[in-house]
Protein backbone atom coordinates (compact mmCIF):
# COMPACT_ATOMS: atom_id res chain seq x y z
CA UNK A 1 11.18 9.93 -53.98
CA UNK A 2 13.27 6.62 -53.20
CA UNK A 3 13.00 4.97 -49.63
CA UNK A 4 14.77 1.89 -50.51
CA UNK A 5 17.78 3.16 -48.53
CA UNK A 6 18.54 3.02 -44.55
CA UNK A 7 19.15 5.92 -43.12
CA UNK A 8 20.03 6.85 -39.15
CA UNK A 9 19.84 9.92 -37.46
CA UNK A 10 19.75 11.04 -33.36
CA UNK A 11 16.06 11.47 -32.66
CA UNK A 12 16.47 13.06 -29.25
CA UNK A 13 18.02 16.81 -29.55
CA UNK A 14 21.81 17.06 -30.22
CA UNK A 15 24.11 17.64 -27.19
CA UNK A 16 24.32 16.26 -23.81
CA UNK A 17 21.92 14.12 -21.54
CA UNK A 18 21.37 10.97 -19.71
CA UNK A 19 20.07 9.47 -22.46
CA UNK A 20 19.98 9.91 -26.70
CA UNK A 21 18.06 7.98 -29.28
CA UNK A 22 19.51 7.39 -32.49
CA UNK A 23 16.37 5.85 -34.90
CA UNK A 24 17.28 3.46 -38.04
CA UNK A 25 14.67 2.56 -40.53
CA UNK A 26 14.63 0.87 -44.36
CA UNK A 27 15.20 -2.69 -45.34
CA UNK A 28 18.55 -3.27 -43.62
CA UNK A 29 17.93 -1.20 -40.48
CA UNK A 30 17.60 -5.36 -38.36
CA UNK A 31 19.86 -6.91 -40.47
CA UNK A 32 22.52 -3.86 -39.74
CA UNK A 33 22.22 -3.75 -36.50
CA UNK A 34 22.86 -7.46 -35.93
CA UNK A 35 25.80 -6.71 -37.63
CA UNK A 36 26.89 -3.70 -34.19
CA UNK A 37 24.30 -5.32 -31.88
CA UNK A 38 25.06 -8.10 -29.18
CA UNK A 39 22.39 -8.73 -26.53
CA UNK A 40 23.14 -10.41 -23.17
CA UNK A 41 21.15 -13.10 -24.09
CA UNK A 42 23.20 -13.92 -27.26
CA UNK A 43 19.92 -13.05 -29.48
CA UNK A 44 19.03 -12.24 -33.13
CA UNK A 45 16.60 -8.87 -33.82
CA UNK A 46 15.68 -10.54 -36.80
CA UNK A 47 14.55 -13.95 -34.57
CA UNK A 48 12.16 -11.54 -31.67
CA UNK A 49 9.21 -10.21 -31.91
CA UNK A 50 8.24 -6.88 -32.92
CA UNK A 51 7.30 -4.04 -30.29
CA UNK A 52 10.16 -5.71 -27.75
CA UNK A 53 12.76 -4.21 -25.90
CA UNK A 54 16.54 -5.88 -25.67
CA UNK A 55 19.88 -5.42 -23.24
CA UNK A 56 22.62 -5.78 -24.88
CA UNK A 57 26.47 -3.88 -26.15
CA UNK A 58 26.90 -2.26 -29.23
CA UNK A 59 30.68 -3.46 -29.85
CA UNK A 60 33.07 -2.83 -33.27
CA UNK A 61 35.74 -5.45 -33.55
CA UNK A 62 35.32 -6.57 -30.01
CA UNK A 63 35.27 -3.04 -28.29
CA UNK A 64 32.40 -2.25 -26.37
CA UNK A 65 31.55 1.32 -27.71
CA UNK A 66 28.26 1.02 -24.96
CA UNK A 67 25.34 -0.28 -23.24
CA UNK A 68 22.30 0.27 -24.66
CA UNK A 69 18.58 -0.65 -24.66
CA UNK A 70 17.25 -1.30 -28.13
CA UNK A 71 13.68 -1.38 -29.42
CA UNK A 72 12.34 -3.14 -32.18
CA UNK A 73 9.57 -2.10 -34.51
CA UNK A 74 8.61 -4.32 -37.72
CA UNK A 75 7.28 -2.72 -40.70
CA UNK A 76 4.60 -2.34 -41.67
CA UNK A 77 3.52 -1.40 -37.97
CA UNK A 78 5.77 0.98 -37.14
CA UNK A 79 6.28 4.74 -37.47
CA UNK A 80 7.32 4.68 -41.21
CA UNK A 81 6.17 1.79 -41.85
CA UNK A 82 9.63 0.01 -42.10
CA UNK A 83 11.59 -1.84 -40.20
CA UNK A 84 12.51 0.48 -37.14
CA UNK A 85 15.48 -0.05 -34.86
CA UNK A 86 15.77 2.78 -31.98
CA UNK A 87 18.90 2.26 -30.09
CA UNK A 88 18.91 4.13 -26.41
CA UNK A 89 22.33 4.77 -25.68
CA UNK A 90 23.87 6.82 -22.68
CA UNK A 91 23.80 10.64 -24.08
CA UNK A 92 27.52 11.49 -24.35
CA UNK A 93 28.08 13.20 -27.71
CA UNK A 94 30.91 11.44 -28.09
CA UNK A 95 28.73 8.01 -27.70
CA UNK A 96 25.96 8.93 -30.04
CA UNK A 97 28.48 10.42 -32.93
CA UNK A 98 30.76 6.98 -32.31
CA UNK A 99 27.21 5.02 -32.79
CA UNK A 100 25.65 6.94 -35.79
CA UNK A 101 29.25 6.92 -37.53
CA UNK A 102 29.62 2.94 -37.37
CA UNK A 103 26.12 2.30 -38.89
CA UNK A 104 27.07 4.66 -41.68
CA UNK A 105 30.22 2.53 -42.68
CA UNK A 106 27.70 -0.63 -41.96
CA UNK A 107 25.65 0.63 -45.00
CA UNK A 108 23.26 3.08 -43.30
CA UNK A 109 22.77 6.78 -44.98
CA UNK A 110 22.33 9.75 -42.98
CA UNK A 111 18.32 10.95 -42.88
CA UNK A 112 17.49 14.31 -44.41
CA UNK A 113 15.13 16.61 -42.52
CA UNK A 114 11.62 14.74 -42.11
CA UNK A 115 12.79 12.04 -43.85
CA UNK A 116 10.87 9.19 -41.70
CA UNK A 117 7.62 11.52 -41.54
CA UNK A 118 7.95 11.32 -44.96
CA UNK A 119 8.22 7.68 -45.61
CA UNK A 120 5.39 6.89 -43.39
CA UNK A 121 3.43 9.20 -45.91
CA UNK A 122 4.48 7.34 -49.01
CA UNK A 123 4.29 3.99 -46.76
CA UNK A 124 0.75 4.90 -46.15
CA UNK A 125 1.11 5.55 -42.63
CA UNK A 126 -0.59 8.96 -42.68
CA UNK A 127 -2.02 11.39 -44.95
CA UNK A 128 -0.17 14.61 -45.98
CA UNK A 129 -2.24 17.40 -43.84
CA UNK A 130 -1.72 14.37 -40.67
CA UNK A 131 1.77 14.92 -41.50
CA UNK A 132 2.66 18.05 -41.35
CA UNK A 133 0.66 18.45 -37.66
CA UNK A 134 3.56 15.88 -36.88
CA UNK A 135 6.01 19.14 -37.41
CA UNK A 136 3.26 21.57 -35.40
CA UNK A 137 2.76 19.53 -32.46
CA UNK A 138 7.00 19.34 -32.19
CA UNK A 139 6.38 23.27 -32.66
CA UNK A 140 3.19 23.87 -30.56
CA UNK A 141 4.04 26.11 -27.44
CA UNK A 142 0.54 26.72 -25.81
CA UNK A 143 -2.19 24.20 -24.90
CA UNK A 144 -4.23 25.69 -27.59
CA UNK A 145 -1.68 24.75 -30.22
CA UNK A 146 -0.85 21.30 -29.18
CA UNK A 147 -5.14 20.80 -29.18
CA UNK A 148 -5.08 21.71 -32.60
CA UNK A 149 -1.71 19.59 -33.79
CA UNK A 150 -3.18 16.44 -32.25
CA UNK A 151 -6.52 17.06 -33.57
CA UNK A 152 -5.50 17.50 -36.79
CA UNK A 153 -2.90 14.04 -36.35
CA UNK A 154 -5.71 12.17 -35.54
CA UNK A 155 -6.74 12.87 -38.66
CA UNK A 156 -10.21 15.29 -37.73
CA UNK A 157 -9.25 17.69 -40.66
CA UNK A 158 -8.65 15.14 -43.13
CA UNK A 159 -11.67 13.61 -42.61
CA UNK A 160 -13.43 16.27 -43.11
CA UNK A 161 -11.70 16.72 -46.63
CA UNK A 162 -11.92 13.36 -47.87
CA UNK A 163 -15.80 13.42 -47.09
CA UNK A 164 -16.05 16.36 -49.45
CA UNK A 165 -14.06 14.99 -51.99
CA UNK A 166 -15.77 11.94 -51.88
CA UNK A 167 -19.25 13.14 -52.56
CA UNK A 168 -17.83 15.95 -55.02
CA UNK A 169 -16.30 12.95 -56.65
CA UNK A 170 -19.06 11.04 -56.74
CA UNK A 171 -20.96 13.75 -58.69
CA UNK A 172 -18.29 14.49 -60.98
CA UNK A 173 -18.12 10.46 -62.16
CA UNK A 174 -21.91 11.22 -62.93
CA UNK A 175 -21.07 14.46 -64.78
CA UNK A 176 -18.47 12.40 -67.10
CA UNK A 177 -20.53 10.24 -67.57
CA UNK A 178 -23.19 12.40 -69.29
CA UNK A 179 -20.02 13.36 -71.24
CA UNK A 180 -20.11 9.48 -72.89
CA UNK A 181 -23.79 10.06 -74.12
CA UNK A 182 -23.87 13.45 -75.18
CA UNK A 183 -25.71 12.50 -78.29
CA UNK A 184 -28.47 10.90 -75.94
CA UNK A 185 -29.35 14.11 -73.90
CA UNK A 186 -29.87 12.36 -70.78
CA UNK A 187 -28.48 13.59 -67.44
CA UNK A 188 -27.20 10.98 -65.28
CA UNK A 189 -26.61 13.67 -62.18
CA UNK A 190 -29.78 14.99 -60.13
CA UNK A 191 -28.77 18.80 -60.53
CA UNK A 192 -31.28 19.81 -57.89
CA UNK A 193 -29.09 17.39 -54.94
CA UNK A 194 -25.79 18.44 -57.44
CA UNK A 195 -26.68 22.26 -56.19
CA UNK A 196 -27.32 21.52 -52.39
CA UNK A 197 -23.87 19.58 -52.82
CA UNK A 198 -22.27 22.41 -53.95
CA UNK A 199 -23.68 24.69 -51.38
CA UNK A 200 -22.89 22.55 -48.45
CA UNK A 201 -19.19 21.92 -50.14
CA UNK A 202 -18.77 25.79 -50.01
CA UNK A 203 -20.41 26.41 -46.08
CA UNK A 204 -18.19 24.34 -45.18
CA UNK A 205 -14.84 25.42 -46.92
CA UNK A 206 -15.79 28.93 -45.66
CA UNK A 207 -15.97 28.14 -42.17
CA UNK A 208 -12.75 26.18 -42.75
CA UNK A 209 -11.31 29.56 -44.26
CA UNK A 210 -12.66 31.51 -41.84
CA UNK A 211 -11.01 29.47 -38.81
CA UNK A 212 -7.58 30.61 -40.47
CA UNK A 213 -7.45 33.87 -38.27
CA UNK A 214 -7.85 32.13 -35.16
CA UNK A 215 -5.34 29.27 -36.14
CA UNK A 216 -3.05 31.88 -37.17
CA UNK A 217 -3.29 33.56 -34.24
CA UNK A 218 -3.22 30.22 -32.06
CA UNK A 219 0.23 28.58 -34.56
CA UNK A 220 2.14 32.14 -34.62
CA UNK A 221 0.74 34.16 -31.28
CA UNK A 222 -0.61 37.72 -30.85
CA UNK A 223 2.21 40.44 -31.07
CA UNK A 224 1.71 43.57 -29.25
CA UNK A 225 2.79 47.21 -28.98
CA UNK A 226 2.84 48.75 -25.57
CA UNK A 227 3.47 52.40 -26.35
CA UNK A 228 3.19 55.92 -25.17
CA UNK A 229 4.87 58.82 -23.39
CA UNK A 230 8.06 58.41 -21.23
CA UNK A 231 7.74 57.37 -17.94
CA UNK A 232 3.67 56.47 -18.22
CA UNK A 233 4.93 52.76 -16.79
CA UNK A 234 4.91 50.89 -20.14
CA UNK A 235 7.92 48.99 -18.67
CA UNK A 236 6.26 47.97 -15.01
CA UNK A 237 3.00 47.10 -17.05
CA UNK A 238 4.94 44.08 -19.08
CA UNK A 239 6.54 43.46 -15.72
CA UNK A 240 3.08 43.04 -14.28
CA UNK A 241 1.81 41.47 -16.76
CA UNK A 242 4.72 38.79 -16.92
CA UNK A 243 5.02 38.79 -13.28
CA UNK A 244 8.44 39.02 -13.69
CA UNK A 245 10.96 41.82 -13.70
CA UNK A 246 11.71 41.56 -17.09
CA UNK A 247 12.48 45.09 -17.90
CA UNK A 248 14.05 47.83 -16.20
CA UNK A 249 11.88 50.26 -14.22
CA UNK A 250 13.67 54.10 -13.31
CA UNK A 251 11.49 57.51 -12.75
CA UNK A 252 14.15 58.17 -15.47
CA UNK A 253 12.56 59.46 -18.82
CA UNK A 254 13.86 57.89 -21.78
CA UNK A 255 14.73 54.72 -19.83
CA UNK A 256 13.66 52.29 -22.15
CA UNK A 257 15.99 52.79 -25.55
CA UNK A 258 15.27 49.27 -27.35
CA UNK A 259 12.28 47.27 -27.77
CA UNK A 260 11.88 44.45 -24.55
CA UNK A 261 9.97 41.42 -25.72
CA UNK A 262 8.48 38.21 -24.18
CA UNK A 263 5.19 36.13 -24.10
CA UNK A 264 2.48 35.06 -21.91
CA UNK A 265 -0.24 32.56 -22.30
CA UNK A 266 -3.50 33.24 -21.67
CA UNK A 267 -6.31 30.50 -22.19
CA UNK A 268 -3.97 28.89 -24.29
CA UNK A 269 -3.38 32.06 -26.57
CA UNK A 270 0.47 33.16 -26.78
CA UNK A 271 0.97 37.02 -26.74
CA UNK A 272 3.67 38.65 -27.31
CA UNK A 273 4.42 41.96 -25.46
CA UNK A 274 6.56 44.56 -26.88
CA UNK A 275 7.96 47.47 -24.53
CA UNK A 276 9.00 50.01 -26.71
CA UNK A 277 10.75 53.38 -26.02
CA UNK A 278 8.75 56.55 -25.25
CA UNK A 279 7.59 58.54 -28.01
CA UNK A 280 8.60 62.16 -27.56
CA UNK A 281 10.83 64.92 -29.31
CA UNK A 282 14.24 64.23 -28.02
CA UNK A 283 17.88 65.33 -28.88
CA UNK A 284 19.08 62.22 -27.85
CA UNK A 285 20.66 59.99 -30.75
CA UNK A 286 20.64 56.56 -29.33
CA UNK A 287 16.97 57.15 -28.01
CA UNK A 288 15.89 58.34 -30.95
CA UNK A 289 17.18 55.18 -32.75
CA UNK A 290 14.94 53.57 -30.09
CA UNK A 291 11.76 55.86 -30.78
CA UNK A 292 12.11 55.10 -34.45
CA UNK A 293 11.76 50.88 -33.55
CA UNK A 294 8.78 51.86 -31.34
CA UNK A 295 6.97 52.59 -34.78
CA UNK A 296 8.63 49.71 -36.59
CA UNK A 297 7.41 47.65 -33.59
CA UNK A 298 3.68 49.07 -34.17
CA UNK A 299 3.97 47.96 -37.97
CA UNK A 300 4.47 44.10 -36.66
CA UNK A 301 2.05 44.22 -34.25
CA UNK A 302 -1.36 43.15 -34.38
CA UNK A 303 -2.52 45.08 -31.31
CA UNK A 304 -1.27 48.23 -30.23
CA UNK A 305 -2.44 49.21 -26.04
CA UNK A 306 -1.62 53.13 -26.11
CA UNK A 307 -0.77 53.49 -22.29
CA UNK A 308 -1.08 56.84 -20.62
CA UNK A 309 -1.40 58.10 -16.73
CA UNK A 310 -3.00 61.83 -16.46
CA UNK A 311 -5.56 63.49 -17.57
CA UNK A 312 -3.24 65.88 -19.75
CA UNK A 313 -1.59 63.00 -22.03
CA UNK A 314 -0.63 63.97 -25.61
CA UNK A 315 -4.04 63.33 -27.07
CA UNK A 316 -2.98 64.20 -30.60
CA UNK A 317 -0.43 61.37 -30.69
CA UNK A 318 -3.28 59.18 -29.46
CA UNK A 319 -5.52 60.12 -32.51
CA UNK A 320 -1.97 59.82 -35.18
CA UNK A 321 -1.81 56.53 -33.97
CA UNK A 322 -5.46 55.47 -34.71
CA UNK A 323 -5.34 57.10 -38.35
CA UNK A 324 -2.00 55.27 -39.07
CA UNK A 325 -2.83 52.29 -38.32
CA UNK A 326 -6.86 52.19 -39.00
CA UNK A 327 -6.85 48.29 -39.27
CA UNK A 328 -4.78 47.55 -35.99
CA UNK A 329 -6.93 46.63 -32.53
CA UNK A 330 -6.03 49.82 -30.68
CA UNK A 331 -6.73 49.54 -26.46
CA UNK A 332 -6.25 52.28 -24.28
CA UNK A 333 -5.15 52.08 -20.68
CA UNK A 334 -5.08 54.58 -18.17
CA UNK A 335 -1.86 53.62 -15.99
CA UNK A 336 -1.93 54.79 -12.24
CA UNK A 337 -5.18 55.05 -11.77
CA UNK A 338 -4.27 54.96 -8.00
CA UNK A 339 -3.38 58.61 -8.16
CA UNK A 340 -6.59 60.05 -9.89
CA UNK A 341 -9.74 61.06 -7.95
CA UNK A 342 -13.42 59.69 -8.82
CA UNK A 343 -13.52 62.91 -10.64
CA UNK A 344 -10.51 62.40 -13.00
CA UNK A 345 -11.77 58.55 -13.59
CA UNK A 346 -15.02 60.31 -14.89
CA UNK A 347 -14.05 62.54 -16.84
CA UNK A 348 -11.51 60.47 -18.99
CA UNK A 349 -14.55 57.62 -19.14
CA UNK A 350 -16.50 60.40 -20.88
CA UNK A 351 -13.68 61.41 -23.12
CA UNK A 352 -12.21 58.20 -23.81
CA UNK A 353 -15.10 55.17 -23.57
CA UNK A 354 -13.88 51.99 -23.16
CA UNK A 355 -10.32 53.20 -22.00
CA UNK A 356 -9.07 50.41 -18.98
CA UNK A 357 -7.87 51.47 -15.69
CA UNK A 358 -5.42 50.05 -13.81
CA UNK A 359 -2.32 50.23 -11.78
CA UNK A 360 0.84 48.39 -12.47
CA UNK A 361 3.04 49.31 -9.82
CA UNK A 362 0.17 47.81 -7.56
CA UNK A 363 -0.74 44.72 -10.26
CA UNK A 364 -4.63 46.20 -9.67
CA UNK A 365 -7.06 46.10 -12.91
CA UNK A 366 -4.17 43.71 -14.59
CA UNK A 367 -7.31 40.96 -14.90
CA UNK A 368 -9.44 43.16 -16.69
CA UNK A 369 -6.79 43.60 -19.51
CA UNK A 370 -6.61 39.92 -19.65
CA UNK A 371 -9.70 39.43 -20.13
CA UNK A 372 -10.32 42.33 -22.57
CA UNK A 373 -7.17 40.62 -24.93
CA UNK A 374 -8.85 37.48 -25.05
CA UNK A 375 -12.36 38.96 -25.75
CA UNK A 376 -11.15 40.47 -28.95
CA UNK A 377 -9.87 36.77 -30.16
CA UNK A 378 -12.98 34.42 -31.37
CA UNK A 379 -11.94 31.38 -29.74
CA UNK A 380 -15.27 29.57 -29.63
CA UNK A 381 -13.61 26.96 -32.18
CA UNK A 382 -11.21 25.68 -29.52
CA UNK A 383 -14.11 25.15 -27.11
CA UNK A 384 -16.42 23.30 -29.73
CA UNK A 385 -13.75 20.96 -31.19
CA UNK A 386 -14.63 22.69 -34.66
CA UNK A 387 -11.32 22.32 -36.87
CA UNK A 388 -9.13 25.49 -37.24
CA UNK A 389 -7.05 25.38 -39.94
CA UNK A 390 -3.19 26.87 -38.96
CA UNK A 391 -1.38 26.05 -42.57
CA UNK A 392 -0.94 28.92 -44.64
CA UNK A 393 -0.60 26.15 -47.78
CA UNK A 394 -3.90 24.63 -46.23
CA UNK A 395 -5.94 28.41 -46.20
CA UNK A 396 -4.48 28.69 -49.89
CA UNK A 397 -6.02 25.46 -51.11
CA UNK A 398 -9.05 26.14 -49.55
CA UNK A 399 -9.45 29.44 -51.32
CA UNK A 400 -8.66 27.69 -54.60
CA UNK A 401 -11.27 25.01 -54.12
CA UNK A 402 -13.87 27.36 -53.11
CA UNK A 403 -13.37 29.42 -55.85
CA UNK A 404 -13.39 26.45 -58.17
CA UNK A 405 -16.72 25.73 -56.72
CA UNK A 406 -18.53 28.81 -57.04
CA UNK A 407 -17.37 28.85 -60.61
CA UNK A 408 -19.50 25.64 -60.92
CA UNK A 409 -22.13 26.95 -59.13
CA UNK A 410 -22.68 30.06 -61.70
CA UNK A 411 -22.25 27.60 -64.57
CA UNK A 412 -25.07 25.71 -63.31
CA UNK A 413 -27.20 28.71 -63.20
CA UNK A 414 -26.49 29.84 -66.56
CA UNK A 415 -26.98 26.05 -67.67
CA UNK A 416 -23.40 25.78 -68.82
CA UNK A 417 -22.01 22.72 -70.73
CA UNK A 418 -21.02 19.67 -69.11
CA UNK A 419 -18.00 19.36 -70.30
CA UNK A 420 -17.25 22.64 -68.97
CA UNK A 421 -18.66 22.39 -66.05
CA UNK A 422 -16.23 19.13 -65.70
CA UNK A 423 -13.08 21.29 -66.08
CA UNK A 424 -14.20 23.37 -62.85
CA UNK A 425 -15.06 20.22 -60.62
CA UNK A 426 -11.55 18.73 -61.73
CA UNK A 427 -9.96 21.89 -60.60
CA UNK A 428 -11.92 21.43 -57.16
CA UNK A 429 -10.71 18.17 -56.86
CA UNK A 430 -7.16 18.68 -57.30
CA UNK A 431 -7.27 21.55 -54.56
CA UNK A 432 -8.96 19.27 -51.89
CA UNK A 433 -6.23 16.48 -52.92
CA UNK A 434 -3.54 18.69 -52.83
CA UNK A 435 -4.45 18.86 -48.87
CA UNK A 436 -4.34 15.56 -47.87
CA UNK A 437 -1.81 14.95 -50.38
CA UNK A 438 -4.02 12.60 -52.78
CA UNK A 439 -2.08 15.02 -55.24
CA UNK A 440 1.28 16.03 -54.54
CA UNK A 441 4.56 16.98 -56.26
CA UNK A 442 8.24 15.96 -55.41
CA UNK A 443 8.79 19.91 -54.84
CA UNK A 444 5.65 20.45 -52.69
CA UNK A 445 7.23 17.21 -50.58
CA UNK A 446 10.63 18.48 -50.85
CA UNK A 447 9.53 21.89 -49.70
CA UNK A 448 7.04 20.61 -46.78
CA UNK A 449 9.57 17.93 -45.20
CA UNK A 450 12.49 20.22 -45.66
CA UNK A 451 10.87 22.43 -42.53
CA UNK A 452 10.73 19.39 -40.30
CA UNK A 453 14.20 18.77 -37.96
CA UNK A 454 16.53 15.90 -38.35
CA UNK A 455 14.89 12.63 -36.78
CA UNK A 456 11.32 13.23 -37.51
């Protein structure tokens, strides 16, 4: 991958604003904008300082195109480790495309997605896993999230990593090494501190594996399924819920014919609530077009709450859904518990344990729920600053070393070959490095940056 070009691109989102940034960087990016770039004080960028700030016109054969502020970064400190010009210019589209257009006939190319994340990883700037958290904290959307991208930017996980490669590495050199003086029969590695390496290596890959539910959960949210019967106030409990009117409310059966979605945080957690349609046996075509995405919407979701307000709900379509869908988190909520007596309340505790009560009309019990959602997510990571891995391509390597490692762990047991036992410790290796991006691949690049936007 070449970064002996200059490219430009607008780092600040397209359309209008008061201001727009367009970012340069390569080996021309000063000597370019000298070229476009007149200060008020009749200045050079390549005679000031790094890390300043200059006033000045950018002007094309004497027309003054606008006035902009424009900050200097020298390589190597700067973002990608190049020579940086960001040029803050009033945020008229028309301005920023008139800009970007006359450094591209000054000798600038235009910057593919990521492109200056990725040049500060070949410059050195960061490591691979540091750079793709550059993408997740652009993404993150809840506190948790953005905890986790900056954690992992300030390089926590890769630490972590490179420790265990290190001392896995360390080991391996040793293991070699007895490779050089096979016909000697000496063992240059302590196989009794080689084994407690390898069991420590693989505690701590599985707690790193492990983590992957709750960063999953934490990167992508919580989708779930309110269903039921018509008119059992699925509808006024998202309302409640989002304390919003979000969707329609009518004593109307059948009012609900499409799936209503939106999100709330909660402790940092996104979820995302689904109202579906009732379920019940209807004539009605476009409602049951909307029945049949109630189930689809059950499929996606990782928690289904099965709402219901009498005693005499359809307890067979209650116990369909929990055989359907065995490996969903199924809640049940009694709706309108405002209208049952003590009695009623007793009863269905009896019948149903653990069902919630509440009332959303009123916005009574809606606590409890909350607190019941985020009791069935393990977020004790968060609290402890443990790192939580939210890359699928990070989970996958992990599983690969691990599995690399047990496989040396049995060979030592059954007193396999060194040599052998090299091949698996290798493979180990290459999984850890493929993390951090000690090993990488012009396609595993191509494919990682390609996911960042234009700018970054």
């Amino acid at each position: 991958m070449s970064n002996t070009n200059t490219i430009i691109a607008l780092a600040t989102p397209s359309g209008m604003g008061a201001i727009a940034i367009i970012r340069v960087s390569g080996p021309e990016a000063i000597e370019i904008s000298d070229t476009v770039f007149k200060s008020v004080r009749g200045k050079k960028l390549k005679d000031q300082k790094s890390h300043t700030i200059h006033l000045g016109h950018i002007i094309e054969n004497e027309k003054v195109m606008d006035k902009v502020l424009v900050s200097l970064f020298k390589g190597p400190n700067s973002y990608t480790g190049e020579d940086i010009v960001e040029v803050s210019c009033h945020g008229s589209p028309y301005i920023q495309q008139q800009i970007i257009q006359l450094f591209l006939r000054k000798g600038c190319d235009m910057a593919s997605a990521g492109e200056y994340t990725l040049r500060a990883f070949l410059n050195g700037k960061m490591d691979l896993s540091q750079a793709e958290a550059v993408a997740d904290l652009i993404a993150s959307d809840s506190e948790a999230a953005h905890e986790i991208a900056m954690q992992q930017m300030r390089g926590g996980f890769s630490n972590q990593i490179e420790k265990l490669r290190a001392e896995l590495l360390n080991f391996a050199s040793l293991i070699e090494l007895e490779l050089d003086f096979s016909q000697e029969d000496v063992e240059f590695a302590d196989r009794t501190q080689f084994n407690e390496l390898l069991n420590h290596i693989s505690e701590v890959l599985k707690r790193l594996i492990d983590s992957f539910n709750l960063g999953n959960v934490i990167k992508n949210g919580i989708p779930v399924a309110i269903v039921g019967e018509p008119n059992v106030g699925k509808s006024t409990l998202l309302n409640a819920l989002l304390n919003e009117d979000r969707a329609i409310v009518s004593d109307i059966p059948g009012t609900t014919r499409d799936t209503v979605e939106d999100q709330i945080s909660l402790n940092g957690i996104n979820f995302r609530f689904i109202d579906t349609a009732g379920i019940r046996e209807t004539s009605d075509a476009v409602e049951q077009i909307g029945i049949k995405r109630t189930f689809d919407k059950i499929e996606q979701a990782k928690l289904i709450i099965f709402l219901f307000d009498t005693p005499k709900f359809d307890r067979l379509e209650l116990e369909r859904i929990k055989k359907s869908y065995p490996n969903k988190e199924l809640l049940t909520i009694c709706n309108k518990m405002d209208l049952l007596d003590a009695s009623q309340i007793d009863q269905l505790k009896k019948e149903i344990p653990k069902t919630i009560f509440l009332s959303a009309k009123h916005k009574t019990g809606i606590s409890n729920l909350e607190e019941k959602l985020l009791s069935l997510i393990d977020s004790g990571s968060l609290g402890s600053n443990d790192t939580v891995v939210t890359n699928s391509r990070h989970y996958d390597a992990l599983l690969k070393a691990l599995e690399e490692i047990q496989k040396v762990k049995e060979g030592m047991e059954v007193g396999l070959a060194s040599d052998l036992m090299a091949i698996d410790i290798r493979q180990a290796l290459f999984h850890l490095g493929e993390i951090t991006g000690s090993v990488t691949t012009d396609d595993l690049l191509g494919n990682i940056f390609s996911n960042f936007c234009i700018g970054k």
